[in-house]
N, C-alpha and C. Protein backbone atom coordinates (compact mmCIF):
# COMPACT_ATOMS: atom_id res chain seq x y z
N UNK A 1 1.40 118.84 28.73
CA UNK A 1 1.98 120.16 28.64
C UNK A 1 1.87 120.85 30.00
N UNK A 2 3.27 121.77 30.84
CA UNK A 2 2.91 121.99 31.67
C UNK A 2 1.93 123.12 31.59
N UNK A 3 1.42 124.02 32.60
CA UNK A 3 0.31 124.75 33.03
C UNK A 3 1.14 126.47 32.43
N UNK A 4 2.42 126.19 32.40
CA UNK A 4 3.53 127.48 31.62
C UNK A 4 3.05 128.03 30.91
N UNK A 5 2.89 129.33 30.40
CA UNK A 5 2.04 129.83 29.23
C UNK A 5 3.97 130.09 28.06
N UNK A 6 5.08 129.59 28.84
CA UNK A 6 6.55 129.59 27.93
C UNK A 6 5.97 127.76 27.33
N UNK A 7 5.31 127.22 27.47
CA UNK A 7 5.21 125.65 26.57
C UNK A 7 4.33 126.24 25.47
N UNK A 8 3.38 127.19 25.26
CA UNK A 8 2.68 127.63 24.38
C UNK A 8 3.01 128.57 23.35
N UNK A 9 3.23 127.72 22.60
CA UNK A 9 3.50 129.08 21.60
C UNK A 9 2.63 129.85 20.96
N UNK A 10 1.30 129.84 21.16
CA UNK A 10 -0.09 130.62 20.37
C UNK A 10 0.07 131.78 21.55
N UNK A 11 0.55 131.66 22.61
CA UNK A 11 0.43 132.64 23.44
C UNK A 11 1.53 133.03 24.22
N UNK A 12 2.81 133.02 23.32
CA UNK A 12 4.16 133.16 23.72
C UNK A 12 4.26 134.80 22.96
N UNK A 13 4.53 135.86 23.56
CA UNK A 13 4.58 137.64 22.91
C UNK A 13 5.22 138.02 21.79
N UNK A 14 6.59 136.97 22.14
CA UNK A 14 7.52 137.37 20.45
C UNK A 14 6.40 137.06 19.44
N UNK A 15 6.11 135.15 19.40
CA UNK A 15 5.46 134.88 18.41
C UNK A 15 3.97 135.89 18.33
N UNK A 16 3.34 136.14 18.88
CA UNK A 16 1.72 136.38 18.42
C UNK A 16 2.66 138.62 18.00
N UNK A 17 3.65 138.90 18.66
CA UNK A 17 3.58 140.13 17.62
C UNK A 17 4.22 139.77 16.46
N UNK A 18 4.98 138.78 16.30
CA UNK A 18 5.30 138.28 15.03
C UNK A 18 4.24 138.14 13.89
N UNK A 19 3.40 137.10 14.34
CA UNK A 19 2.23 137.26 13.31
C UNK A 19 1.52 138.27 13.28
N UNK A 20 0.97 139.19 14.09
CA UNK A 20 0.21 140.44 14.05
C UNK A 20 0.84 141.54 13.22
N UNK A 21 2.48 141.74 13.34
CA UNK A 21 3.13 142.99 13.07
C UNK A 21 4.10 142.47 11.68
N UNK A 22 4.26 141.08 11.59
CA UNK A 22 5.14 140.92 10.65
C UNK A 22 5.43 139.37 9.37
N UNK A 23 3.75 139.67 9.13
CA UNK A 23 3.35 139.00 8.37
C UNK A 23 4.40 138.49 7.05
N UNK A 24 5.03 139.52 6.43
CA UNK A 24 5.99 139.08 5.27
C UNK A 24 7.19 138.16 5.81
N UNK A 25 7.45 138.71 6.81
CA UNK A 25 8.77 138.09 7.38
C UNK A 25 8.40 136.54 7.77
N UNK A 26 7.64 136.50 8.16
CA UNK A 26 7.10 134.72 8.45
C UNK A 26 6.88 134.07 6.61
N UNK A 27 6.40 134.97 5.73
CA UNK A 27 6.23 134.35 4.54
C UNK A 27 7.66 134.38 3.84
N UNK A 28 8.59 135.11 3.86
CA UNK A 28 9.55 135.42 3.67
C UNK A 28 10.21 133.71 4.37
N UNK A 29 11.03 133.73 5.33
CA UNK A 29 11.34 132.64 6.54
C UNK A 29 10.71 131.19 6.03
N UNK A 30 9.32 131.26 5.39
CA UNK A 30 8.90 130.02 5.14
C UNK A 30 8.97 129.57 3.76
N UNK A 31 9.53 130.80 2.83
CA UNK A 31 9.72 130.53 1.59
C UNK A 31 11.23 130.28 1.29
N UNK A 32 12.20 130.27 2.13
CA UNK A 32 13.58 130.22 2.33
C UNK A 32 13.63 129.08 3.01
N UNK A 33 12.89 128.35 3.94
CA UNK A 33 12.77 127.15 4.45
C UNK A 33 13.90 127.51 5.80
N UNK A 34 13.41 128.71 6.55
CA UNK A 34 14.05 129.06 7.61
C UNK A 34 13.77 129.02 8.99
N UNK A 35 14.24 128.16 10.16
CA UNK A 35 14.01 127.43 11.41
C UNK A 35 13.44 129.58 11.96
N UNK A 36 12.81 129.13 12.18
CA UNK A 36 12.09 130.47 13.43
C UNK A 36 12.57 129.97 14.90
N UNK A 37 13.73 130.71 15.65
CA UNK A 37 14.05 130.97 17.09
C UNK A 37 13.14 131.26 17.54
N UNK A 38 11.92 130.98 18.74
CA UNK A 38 10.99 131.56 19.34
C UNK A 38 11.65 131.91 20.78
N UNK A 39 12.48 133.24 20.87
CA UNK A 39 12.66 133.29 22.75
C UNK A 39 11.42 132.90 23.52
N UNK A 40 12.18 132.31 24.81
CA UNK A 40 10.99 131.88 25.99
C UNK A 40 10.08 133.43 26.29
N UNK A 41 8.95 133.13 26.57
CA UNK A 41 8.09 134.34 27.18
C UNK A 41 8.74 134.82 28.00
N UNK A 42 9.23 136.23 27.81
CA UNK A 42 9.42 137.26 28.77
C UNK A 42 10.64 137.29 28.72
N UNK A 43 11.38 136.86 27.89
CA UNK A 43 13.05 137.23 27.80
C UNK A 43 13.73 137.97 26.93
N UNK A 44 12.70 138.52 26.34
CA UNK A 44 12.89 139.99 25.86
C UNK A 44 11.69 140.79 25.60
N UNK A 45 12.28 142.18 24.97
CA UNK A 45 11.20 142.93 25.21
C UNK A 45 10.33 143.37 24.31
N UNK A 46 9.26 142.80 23.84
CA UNK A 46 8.48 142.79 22.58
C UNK A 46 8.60 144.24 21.50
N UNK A 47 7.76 144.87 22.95
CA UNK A 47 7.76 146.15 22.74
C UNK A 47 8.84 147.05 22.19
N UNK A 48 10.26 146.68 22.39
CA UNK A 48 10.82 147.69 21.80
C UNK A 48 11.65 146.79 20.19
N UNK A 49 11.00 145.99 19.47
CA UNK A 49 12.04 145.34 18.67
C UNK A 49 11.18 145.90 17.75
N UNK A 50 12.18 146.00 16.74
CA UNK A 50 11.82 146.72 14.94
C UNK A 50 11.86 145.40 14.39
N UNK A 51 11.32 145.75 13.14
CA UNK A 51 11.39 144.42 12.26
C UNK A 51 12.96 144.35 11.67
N UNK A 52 13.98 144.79 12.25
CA UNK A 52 15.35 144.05 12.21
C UNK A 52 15.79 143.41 13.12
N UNK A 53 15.45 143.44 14.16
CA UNK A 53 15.46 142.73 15.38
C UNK A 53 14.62 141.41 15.30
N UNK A 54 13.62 141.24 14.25
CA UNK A 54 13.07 140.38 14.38
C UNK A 54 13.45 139.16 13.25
N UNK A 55 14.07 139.75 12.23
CA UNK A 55 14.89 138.94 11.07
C UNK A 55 15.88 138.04 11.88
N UNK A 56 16.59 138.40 13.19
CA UNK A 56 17.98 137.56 13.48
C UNK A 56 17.25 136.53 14.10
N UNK A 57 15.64 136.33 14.12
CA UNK A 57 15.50 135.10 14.53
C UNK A 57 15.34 134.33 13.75
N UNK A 58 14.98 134.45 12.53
CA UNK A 58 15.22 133.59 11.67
C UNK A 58 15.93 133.14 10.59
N UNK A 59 16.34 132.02 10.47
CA UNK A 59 17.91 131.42 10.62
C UNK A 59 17.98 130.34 9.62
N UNK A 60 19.06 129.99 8.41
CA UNK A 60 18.80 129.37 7.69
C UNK A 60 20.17 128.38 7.91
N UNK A 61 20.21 127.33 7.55
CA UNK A 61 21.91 126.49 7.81
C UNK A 61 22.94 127.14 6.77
N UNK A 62 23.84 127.22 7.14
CA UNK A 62 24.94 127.76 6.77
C UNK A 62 25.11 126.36 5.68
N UNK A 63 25.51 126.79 4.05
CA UNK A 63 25.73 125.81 2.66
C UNK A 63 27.42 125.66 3.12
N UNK A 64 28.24 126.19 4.22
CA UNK A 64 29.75 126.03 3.77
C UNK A 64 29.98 125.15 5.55
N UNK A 65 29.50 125.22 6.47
CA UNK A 65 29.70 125.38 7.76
C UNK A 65 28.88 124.28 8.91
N UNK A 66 29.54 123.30 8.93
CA UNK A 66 28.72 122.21 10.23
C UNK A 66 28.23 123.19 10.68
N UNK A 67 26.92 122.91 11.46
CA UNK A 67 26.60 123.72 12.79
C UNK A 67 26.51 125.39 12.95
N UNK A 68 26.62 125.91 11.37
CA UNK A 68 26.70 127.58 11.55
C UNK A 68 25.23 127.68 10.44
N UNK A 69 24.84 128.83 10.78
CA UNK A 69 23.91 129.45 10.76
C UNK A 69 23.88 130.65 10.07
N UNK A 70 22.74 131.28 8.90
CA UNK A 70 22.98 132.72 8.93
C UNK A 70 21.72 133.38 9.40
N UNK A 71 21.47 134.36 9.92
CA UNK A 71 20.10 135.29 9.73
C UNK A 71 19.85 135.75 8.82
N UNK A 72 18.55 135.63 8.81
CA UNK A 72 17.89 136.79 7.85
C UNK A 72 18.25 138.39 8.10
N UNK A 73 18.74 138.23 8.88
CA UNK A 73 19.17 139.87 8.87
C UNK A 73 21.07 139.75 8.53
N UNK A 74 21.82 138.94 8.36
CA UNK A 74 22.60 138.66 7.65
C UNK A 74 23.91 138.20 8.80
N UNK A 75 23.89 138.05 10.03
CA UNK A 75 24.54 137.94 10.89
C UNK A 75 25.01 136.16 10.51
N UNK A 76 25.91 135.82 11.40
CA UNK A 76 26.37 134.40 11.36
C UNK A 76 26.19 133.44 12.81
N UNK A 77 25.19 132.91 12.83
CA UNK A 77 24.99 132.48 14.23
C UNK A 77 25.59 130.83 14.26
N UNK A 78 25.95 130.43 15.61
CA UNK A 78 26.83 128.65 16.09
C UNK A 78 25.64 128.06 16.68
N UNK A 79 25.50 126.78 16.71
CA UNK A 79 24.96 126.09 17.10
C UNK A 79 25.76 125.85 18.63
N UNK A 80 25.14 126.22 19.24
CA UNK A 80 25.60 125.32 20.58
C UNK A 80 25.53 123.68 21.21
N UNK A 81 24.63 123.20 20.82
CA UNK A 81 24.23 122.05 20.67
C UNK A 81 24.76 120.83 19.65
């Protein structure tokens, strides 16, 4: 692993205020069987996201759609990949 504190995710900001501030939403996400987006450290701004900002990271496969996506906050996200 490199020396990056972005290879760590125990000490990546989204994730650790995720678990600190938004405990249901991870139980929520894991009871839906929903992939968690972790942005790289420092590519956004912890500090100012509400817990709706924090639903569009987690993302379930689209039942109609190769490669599409919905959020938990209800948006429709593409796979780029």
């Amino acid at each position: 692993m490199a020396d990056d504190d972005d290879d760590d995710i125990c000490s990546n900001p989204f994730f650790v205020a995720l678990q600190s501030t938004n405990r249901a939403l991870l139980s929520e996400a894991a009871a839906k069987g929903a992939l968690l987006c972790v942005p790289k450290a420092g590519s956004c701004q912890v500090e100012a996201m509400i817990q709706q900002d924090y639903r569009s990271y987690a993302i379930l496969q689209s039942p109609f759609f190769v490669g599409m996506y919905d959020s938990l906050d209800g948006r429709q996200v593409a796979s780029l990949i």
